[in-house]
C-alpha atoms as a PDB file:
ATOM      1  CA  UNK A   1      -9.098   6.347  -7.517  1.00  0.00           C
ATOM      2  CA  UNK A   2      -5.938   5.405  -6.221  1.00  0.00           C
ATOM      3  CA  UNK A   3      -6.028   2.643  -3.253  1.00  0.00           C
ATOM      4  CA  UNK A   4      -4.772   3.768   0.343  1.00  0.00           C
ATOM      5  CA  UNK A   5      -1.266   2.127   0.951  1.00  0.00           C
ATOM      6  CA  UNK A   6      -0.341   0.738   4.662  1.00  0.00           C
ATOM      7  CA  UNK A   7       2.869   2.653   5.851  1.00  0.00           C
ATOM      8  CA  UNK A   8       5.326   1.038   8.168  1.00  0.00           C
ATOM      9  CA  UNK A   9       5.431   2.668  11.720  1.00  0.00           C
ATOM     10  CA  UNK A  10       7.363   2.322  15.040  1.00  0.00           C
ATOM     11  CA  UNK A  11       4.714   3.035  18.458  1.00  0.00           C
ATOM     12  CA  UNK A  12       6.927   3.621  21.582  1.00  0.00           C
ATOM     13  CA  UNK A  13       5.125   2.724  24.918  1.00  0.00           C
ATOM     14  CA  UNK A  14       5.111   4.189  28.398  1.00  0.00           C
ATOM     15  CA  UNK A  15       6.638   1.651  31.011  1.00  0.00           C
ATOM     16  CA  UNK A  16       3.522   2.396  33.338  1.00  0.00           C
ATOM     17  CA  UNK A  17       1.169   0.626  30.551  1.00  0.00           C
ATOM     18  CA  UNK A  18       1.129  -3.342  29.759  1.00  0.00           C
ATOM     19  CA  UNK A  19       2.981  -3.279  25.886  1.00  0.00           C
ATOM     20  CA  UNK A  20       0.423  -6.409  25.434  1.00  0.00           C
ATOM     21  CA  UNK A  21      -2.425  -4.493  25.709  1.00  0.00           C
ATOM     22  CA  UNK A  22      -1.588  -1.237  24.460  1.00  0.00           C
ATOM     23  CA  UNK A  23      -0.693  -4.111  21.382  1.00  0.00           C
ATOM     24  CA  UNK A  24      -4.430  -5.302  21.159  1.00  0.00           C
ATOM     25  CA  UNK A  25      -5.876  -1.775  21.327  1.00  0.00           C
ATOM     26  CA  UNK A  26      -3.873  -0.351  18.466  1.00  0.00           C
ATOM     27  CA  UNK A  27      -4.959  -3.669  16.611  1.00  0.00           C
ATOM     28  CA  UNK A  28      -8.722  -2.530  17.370  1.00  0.00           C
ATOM     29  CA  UNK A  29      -7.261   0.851  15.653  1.00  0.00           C
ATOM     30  CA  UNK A  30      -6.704  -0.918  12.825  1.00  0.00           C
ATOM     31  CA  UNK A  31      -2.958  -1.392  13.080  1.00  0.00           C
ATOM     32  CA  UNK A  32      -1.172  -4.338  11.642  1.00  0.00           C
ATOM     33  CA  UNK A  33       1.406  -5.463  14.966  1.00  0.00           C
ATOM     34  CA  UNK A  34       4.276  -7.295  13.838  1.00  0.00           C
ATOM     35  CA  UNK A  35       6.300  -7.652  16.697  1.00  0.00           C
ATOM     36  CA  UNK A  36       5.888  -6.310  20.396  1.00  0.00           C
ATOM     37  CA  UNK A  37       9.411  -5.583  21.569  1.00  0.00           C
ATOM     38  CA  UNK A  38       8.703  -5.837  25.522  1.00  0.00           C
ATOM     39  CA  UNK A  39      12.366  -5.279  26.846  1.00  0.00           C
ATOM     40  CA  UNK A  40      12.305  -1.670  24.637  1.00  0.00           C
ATOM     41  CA  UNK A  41       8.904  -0.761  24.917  1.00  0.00           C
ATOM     42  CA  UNK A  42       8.430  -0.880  21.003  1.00  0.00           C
ATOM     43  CA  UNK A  43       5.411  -2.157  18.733  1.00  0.00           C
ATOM     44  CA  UNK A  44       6.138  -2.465  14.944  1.00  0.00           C
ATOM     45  CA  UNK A  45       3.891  -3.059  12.343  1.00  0.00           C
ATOM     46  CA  UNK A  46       1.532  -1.362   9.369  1.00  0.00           C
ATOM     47  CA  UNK A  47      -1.332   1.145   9.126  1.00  0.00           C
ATOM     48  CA  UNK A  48      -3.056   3.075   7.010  1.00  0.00           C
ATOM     49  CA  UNK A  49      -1.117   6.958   7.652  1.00  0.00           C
ATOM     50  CA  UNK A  50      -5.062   7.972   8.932  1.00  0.00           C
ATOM     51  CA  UNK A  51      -4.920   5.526  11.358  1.00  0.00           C
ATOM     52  CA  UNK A  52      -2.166   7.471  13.326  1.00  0.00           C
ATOM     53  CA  UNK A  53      -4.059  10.259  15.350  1.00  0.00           C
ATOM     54  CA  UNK A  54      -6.760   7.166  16.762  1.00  0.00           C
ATOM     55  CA  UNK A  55      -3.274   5.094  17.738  1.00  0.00           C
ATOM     56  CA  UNK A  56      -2.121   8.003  19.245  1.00  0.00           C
ATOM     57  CA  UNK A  57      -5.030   8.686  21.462  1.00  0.00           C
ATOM     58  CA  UNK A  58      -4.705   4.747  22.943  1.00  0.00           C
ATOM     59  CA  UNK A  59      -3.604   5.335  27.086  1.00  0.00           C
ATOM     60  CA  UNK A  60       0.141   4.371  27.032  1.00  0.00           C
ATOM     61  CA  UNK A  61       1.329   5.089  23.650  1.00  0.00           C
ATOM     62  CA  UNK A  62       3.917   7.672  23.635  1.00  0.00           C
ATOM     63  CA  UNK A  63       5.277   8.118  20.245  1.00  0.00           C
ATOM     64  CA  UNK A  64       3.947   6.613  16.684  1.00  0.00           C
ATOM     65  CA  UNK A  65       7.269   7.395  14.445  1.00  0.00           C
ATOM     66  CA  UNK A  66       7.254   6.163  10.815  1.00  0.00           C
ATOM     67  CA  UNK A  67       9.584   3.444  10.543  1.00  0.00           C
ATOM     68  CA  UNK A  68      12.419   3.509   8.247  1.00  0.00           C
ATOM     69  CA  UNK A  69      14.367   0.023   6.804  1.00  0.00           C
ATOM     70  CA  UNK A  70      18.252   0.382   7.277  1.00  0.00           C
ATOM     71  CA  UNK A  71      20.382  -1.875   5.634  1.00  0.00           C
ATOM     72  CA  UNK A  72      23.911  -1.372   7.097  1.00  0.00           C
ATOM     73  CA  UNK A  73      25.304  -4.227   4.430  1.00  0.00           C
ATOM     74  CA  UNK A  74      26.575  -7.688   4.401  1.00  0.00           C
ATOM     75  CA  UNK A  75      29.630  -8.403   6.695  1.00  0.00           C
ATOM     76  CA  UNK A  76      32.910  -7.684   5.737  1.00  0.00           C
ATOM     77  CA  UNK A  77      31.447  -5.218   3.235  1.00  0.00           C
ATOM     78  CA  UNK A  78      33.665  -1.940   3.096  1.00  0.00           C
ATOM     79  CA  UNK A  79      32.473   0.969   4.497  1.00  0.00           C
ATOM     80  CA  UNK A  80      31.285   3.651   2.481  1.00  0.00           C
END
Protein backbone atom coordinates (compact mmCIF):
# COMPACT_ATOMS: atom_id res chain seq x y z
CA UNK A 1 0.00 0.00 0.00
CA UNK A 2 1.30 3.12 -1.06
CA UNK A 3 2.19 5.74 1.91
CA UNK A 4 0.09 9.10 2.08
CA UNK A 5 2.40 12.02 0.84
CA UNK A 6 2.19 15.64 2.69
CA UNK A 7 1.22 18.28 -0.04
CA UNK A 8 2.36 21.83 0.23
CA UNK A 9 -0.54 24.36 0.90
CA UNK A 10 -1.07 28.16 1.29
CA UNK A 11 -4.14 29.00 4.31
CA UNK A 12 -5.25 32.68 3.90
CA UNK A 13 -6.66 34.23 7.19
CA UNK A 14 -9.44 36.65 7.99
CA UNK A 15 -8.00 39.98 9.55
CA UNK A 16 -10.77 39.69 12.37
CA UNK A 17 -8.89 36.34 13.69
CA UNK A 18 -5.30 36.30 15.55
CA UNK A 19 -2.95 34.51 12.45
CA UNK A 20 -1.09 33.02 15.74
CA UNK A 21 -3.79 31.15 16.78
CA UNK A 22 -5.59 30.24 13.81
CA UNK A 23 -1.53 28.88 13.36
CA UNK A 24 -1.78 26.54 16.51
CA UNK A 25 -5.25 25.23 15.63
CA UNK A 26 -4.42 24.10 12.13
CA UNK A 27 -1.25 22.49 13.86
CA UNK A 28 -3.85 20.53 16.18
CA UNK A 29 -5.33 19.64 12.50
CA UNK A 30 -2.40 18.10 11.79
CA UNK A 31 -0.80 20.72 9.58
CA UNK A 32 2.89 21.19 9.31
CA UNK A 33 3.22 25.51 9.69
CA UNK A 34 6.25 26.73 8.20
CA UNK A 35 5.96 30.24 8.33
CA UNK A 36 3.05 32.60 9.58
CA UNK A 37 3.17 35.61 7.28
CA UNK A 38 1.34 38.21 9.74
CA UNK A 39 1.58 41.45 7.51
CA UNK A 40 -0.40 39.19 4.53
CA UNK A 41 -2.47 37.12 6.51
CA UNK A 42 -0.77 33.86 5.09
CA UNK A 43 0.23 30.42 6.83
CA UNK A 44 2.45 28.03 4.75
CA UNK A 45 3.32 24.72 5.43
CA UNK A 46 2.44 20.72 4.74
CA UNK A 47 -0.52 18.35 5.22
CA UNK A 48 -1.75 15.37 4.36
CA UNK A 49 -4.53 16.50 1.16
CA UNK A 50 -7.34 14.84 3.92
CA UNK A 51 -6.38 17.14 6.30
CA UNK A 52 -7.89 20.09 4.23
CA UNK A 53 -11.76 20.03 4.93
CA UNK A 54 -10.82 19.86 9.16
CA UNK A 55 -8.33 23.11 8.35
CA UNK A 56 -10.99 24.55 6.64
CA UNK A 57 -13.58 24.31 9.30
CA UNK A 58 -10.91 26.23 11.95
CA UNK A 59 -12.87 29.99 12.77
CA UNK A 60 -10.73 32.46 10.70
CA UNK A 61 -9.37 30.52 7.91
CA UNK A 62 -10.56 31.75 4.68
CA UNK A 63 -8.91 29.96 1.92
CA UNK A 64 -6.54 26.63 2.03
CA UNK A 65 -4.99 26.90 -1.74
CA UNK A 66 -2.35 24.30 -2.72
CA UNK A 67 0.83 25.97 -2.95
CA UNK A 68 2.82 25.99 -6.01
CA UNK A 69 7.01 26.64 -6.09
CA UNK A 70 7.88 29.39 -8.75
CA UNK A 71 11.23 29.81 -9.74
CA UNK A 72 11.40 33.08 -11.78
CA UNK A 73 15.44 32.34 -12.39
CA UNK A 74 18.74 33.64 -11.36
CA UNK A 75 19.37 37.42 -12.02
CA UNK A 76 20.37 38.64 -15.13
CA UNK A 77 18.97 35.45 -16.64
CA UNK A 78 17.13 36.25 -20.06
CA UNK A 79 13.70 36.14 -20.20
CA UNK A 80 11.99 33.45 -21.80
Amino acid sequence: MAKKQKQAFVVTVSEDHGIEKVARELKAKGFEVDQVLDAIGVVTGSALPDKVAKMREIPGVKDVSADHPVDIGPPGAPIS
